[in-house]
PDB file of N, CA and C in Angstrom:
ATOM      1  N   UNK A   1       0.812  -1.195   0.000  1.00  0.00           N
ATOM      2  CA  UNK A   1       0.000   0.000   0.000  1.00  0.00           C
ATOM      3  C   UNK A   1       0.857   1.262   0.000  1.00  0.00           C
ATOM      4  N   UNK A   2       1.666   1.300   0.761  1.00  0.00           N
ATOM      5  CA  UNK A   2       2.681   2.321   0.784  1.00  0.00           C
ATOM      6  C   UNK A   2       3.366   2.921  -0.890  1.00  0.00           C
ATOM      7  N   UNK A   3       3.496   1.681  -1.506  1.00  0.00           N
ATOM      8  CA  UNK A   3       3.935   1.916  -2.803  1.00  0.00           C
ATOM      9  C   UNK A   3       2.943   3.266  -3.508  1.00  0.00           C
ATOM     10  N   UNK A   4       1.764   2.397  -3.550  1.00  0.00           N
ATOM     11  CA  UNK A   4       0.754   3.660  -4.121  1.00  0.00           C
ATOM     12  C   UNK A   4       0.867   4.611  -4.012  1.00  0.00           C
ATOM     13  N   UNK A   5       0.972   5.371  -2.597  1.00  0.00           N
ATOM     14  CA  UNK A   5       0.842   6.241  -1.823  1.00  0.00           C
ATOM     15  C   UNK A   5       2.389   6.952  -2.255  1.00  0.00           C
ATOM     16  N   UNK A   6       3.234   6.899  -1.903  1.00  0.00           N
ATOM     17  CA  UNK A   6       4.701   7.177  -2.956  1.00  0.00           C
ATOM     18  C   UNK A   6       4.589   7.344  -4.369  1.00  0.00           C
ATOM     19  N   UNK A   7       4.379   6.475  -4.955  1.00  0.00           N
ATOM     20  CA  UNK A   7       3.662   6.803  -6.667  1.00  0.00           C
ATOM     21  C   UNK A   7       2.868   7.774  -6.923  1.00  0.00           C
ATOM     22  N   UNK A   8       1.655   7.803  -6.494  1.00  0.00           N
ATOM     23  CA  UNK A   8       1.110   8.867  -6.133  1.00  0.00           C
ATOM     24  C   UNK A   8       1.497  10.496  -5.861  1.00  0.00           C
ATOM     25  N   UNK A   9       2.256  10.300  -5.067  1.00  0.00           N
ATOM     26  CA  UNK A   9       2.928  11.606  -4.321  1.00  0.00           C
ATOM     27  C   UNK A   9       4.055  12.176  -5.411  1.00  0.00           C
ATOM     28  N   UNK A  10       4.548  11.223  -5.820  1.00  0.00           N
ATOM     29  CA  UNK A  10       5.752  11.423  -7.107  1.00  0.00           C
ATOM     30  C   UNK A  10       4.843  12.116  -7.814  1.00  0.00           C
ATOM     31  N   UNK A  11       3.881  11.941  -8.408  1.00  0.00           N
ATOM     32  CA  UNK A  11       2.944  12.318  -9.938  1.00  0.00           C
ATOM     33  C   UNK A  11       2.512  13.653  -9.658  1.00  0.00           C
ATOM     34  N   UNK A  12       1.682  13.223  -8.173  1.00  0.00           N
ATOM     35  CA  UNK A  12       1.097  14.759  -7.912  1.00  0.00           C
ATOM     36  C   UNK A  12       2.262  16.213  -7.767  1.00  0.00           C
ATOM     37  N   UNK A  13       3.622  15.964  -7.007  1.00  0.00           N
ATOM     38  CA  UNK A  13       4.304  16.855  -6.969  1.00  0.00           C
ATOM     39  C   UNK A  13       6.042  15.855  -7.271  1.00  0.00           C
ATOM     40  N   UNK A  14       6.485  16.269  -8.211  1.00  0.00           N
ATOM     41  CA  UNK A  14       7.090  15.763  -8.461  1.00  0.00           C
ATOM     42  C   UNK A  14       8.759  15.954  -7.636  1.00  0.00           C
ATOM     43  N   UNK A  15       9.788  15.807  -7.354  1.00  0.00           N
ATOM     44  CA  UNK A  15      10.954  15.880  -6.207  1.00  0.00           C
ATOM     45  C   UNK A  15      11.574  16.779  -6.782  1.00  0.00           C
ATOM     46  N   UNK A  16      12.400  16.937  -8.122  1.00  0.00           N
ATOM     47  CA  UNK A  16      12.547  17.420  -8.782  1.00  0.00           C
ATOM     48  C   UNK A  16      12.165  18.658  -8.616  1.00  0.00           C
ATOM     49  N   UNK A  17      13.122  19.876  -8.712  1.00  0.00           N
ATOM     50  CA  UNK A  17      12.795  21.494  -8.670  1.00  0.00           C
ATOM     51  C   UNK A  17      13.024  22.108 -10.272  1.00  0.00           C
ATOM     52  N   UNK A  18      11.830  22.571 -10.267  1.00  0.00           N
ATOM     53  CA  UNK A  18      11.600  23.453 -11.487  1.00  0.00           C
ATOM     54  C   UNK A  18      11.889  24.984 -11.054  1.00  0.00           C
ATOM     55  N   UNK A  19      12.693  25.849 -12.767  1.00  0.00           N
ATOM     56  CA  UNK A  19      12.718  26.695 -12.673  1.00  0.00           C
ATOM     57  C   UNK A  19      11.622  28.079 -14.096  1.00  0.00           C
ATOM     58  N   UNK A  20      10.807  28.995 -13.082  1.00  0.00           N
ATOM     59  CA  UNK A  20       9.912  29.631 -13.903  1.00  0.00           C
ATOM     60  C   UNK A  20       9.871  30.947 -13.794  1.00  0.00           C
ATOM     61  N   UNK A  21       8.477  31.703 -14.653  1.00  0.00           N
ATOM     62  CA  UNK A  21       8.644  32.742 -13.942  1.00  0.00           C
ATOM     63  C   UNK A  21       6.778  32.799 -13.742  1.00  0.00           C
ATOM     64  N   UNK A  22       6.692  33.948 -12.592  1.00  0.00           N
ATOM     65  CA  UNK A  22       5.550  33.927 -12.086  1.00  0.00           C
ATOM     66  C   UNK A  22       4.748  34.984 -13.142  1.00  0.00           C
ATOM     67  N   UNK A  23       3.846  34.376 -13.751  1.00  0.00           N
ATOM     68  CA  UNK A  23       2.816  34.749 -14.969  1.00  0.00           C
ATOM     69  C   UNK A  23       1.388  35.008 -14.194  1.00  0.00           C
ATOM     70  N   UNK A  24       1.143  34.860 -12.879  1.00  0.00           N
ATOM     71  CA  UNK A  24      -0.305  35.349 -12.521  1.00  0.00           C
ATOM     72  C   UNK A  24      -0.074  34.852 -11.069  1.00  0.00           C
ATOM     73  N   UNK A  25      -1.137  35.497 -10.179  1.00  0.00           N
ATOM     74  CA  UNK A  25      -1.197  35.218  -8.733  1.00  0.00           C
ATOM     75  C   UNK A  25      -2.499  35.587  -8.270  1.00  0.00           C
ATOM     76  N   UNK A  26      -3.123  34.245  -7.353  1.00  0.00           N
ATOM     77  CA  UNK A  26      -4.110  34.718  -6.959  1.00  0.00           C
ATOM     78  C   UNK A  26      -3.973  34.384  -5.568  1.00  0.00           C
ATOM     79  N   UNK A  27      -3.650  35.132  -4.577  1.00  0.00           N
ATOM     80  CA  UNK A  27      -3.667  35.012  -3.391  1.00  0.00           C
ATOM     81  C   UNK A  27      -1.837  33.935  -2.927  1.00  0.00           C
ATOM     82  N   UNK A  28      -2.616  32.739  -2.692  1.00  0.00           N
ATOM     83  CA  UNK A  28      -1.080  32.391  -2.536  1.00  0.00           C
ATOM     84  C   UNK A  28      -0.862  31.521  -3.256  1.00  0.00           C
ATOM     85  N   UNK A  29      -1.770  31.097  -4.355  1.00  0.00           N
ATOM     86  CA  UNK A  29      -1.496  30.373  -5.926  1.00  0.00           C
ATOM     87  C   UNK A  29      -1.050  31.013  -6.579  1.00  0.00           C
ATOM     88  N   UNK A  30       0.008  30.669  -7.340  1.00  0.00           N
ATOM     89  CA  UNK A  30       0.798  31.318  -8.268  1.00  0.00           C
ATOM     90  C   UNK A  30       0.629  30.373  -9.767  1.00  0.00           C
ATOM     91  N   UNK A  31       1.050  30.990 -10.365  1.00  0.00           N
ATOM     92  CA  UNK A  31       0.719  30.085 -12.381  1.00  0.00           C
ATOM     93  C   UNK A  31       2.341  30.905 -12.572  1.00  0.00           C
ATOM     94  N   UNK A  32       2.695  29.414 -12.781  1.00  0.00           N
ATOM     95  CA  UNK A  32       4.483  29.753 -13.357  1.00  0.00           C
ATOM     96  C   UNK A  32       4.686  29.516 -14.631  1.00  0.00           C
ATOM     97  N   UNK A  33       4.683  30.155 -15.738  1.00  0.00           N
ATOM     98  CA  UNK A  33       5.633  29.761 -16.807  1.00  0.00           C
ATOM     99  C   UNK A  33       7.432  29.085 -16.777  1.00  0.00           C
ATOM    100  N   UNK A  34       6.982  27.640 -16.964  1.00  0.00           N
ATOM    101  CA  UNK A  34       8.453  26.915 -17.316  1.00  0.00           C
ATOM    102  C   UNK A  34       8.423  26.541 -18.560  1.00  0.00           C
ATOM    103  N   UNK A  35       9.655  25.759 -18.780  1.00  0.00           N
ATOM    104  CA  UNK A  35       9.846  24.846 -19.729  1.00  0.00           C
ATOM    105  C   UNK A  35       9.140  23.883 -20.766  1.00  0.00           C
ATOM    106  N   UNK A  36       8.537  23.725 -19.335  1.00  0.00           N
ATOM    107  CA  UNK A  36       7.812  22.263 -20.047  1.00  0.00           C
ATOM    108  C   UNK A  36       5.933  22.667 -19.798  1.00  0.00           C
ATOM    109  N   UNK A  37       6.044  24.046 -19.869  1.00  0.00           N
ATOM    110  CA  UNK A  37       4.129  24.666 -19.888  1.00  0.00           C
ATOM    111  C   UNK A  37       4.075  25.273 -18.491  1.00  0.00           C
ATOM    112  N   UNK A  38       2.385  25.709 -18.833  1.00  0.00           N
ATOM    113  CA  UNK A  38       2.231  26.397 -17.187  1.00  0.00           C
ATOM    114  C   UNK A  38       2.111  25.655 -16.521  1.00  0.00           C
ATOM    115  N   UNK A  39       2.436  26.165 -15.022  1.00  0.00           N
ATOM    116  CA  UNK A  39       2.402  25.416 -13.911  1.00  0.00           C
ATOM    117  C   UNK A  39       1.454  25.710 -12.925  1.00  0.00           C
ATOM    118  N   UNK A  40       0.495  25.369 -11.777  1.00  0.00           N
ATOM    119  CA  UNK A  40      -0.039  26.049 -10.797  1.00  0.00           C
ATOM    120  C   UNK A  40       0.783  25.299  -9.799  1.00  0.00           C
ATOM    121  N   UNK A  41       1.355  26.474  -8.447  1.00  0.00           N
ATOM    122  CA  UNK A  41       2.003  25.996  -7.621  1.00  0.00           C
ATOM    123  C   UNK A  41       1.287  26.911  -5.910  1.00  0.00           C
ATOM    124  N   UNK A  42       1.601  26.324  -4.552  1.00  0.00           N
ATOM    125  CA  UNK A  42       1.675  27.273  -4.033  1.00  0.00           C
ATOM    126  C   UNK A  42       2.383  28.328  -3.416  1.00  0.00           C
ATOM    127  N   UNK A  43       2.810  29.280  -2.739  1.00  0.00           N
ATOM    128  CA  UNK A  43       3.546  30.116  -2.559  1.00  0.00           C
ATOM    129  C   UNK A  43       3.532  30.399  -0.893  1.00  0.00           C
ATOM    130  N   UNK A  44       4.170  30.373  -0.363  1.00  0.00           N
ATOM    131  CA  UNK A  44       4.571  30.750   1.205  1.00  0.00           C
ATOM    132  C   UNK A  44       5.101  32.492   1.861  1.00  0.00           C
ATOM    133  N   UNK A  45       5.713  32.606   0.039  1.00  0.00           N
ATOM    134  CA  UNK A  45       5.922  34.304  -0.015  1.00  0.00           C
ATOM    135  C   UNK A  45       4.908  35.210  -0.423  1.00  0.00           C
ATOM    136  N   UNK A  46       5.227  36.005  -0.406  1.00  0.00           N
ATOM    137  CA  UNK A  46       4.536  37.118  -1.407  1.00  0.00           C
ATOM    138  C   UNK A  46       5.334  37.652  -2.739  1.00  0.00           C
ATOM    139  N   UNK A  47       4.808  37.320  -3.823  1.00  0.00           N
ATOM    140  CA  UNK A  47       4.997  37.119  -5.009  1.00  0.00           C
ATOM    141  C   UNK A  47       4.724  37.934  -5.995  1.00  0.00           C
ATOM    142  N   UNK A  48       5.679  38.126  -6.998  1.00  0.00           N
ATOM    143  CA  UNK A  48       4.871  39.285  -8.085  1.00  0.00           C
ATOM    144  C   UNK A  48       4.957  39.038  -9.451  1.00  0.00           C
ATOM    145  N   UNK A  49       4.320  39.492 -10.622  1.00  0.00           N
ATOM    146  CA  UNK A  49       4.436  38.809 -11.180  1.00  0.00           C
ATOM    147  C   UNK A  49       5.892  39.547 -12.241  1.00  0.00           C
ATOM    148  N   UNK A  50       6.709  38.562 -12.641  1.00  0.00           N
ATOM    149  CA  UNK A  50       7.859  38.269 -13.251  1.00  0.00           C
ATOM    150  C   UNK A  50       9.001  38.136 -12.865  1.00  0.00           C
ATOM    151  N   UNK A  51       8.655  37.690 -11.410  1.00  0.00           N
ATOM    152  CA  UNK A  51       9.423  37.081 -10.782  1.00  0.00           C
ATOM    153  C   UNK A  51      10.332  35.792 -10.861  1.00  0.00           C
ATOM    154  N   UNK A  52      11.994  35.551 -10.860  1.00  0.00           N
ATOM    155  CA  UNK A  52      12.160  34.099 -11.252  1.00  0.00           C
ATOM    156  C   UNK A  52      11.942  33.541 -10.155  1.00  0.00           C
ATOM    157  N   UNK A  53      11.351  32.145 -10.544  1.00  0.00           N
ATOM    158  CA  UNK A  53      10.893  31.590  -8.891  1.00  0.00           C
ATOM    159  C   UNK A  53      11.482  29.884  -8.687  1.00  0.00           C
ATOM    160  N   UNK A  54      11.591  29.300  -8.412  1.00  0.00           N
ATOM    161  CA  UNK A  54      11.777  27.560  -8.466  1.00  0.00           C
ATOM    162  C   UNK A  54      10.825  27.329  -7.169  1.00  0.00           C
ATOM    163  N   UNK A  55      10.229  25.651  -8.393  1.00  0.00           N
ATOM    164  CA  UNK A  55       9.393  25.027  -7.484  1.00  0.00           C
ATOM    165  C   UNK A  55      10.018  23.420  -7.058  1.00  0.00           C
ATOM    166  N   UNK A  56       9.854  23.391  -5.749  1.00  0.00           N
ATOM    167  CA  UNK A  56      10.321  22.180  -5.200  1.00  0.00           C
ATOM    168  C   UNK A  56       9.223  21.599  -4.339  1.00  0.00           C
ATOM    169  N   UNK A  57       8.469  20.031  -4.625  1.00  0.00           N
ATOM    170  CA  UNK A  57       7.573  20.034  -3.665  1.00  0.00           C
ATOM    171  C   UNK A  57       6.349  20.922  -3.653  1.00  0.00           C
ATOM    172  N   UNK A  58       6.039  21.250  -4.839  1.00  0.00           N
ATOM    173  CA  UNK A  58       4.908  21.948  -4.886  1.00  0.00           C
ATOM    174  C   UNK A  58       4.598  23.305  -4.352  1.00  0.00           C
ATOM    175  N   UNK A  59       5.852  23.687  -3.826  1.00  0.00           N
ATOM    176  CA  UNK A  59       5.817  25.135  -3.099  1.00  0.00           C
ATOM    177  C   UNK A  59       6.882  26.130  -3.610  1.00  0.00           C
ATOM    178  N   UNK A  60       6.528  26.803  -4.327  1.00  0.00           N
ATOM    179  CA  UNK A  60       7.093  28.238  -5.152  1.00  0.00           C
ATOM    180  C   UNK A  60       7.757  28.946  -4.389  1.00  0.00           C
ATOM    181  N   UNK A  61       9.171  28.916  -4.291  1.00  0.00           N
ATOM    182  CA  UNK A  61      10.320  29.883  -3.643  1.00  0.00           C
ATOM    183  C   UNK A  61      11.172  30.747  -4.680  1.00  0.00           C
ATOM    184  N   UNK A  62      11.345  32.246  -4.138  1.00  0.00           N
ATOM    185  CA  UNK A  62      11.851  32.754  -4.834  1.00  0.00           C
ATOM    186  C   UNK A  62      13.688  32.384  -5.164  1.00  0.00           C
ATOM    187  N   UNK A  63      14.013  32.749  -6.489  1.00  0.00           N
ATOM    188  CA  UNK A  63      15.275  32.462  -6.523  1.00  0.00           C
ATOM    189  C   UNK A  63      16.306  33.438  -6.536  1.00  0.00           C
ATOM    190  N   UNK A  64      17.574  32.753  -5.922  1.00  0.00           N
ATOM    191  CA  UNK A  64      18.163  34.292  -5.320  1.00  0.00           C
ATOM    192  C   UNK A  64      18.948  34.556  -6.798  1.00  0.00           C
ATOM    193  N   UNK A  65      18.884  35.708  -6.161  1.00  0.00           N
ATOM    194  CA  UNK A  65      19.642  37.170  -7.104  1.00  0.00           C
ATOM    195  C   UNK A  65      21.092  37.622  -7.219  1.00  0.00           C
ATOM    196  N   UNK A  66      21.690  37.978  -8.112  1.00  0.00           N
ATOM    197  CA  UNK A  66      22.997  38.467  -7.683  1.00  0.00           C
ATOM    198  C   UNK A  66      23.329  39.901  -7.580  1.00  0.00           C
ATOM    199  N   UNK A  67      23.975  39.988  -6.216  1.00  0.00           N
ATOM    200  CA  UNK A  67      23.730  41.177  -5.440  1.00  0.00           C
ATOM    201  C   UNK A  67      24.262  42.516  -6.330  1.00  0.00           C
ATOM    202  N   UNK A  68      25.900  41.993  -6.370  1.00  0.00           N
ATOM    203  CA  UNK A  68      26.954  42.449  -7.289  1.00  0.00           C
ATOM    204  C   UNK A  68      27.020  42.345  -8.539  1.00  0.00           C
ATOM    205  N   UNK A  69      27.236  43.386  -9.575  1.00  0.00           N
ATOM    206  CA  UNK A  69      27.945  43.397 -10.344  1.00  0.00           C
ATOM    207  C   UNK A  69      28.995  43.539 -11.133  1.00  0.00           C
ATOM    208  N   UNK A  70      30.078  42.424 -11.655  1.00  0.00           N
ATOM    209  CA  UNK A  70      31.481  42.667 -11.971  1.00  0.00           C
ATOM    210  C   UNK A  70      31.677  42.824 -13.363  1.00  0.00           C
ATOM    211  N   UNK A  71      32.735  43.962 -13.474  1.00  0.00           N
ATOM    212  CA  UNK A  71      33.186  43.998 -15.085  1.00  0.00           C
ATOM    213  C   UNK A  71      33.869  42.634 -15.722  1.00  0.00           C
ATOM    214  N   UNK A  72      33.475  42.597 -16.935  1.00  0.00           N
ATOM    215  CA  UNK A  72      34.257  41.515 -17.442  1.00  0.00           C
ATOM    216  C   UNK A  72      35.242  41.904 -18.521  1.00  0.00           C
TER     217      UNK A  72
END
């Protein structure tokens, strides 16, 4: 039974972290444009939209930024 329940859990949110950007928000659902189509995820932050974000586990975290900029 356990198997299911793992299988299951894989499909519904997959382990694997995706990277998107946030295309709409309604409250603390977010709709991410990735790669592979839109996404609906939820969000723990407060979010805006065109934001880059990665989803891990079904929960939309923002992705960090680089602070600095160096000449090349």
């Amino acid at each position: 039974m356990t198997f299911a329940l793992k299988e299951l859990t894989r499909l519904i949110a997959p382990q694997e972290s995706v990277v998107g950007v946030v295309v709409g928000v309604d409250g603390s659902v977010v709709r991410v444009a990735t790669e592979r189509g839109a996404v609906t995820a939820r969000s723990l932050e407060a979010l805006t939209v065109g934001m880059r974000i990665q989803i891990k586990n079904g929960i939309a975290t923002r992705l960090p930024v680089a602070k600095q900029i160096f000449p090349v």
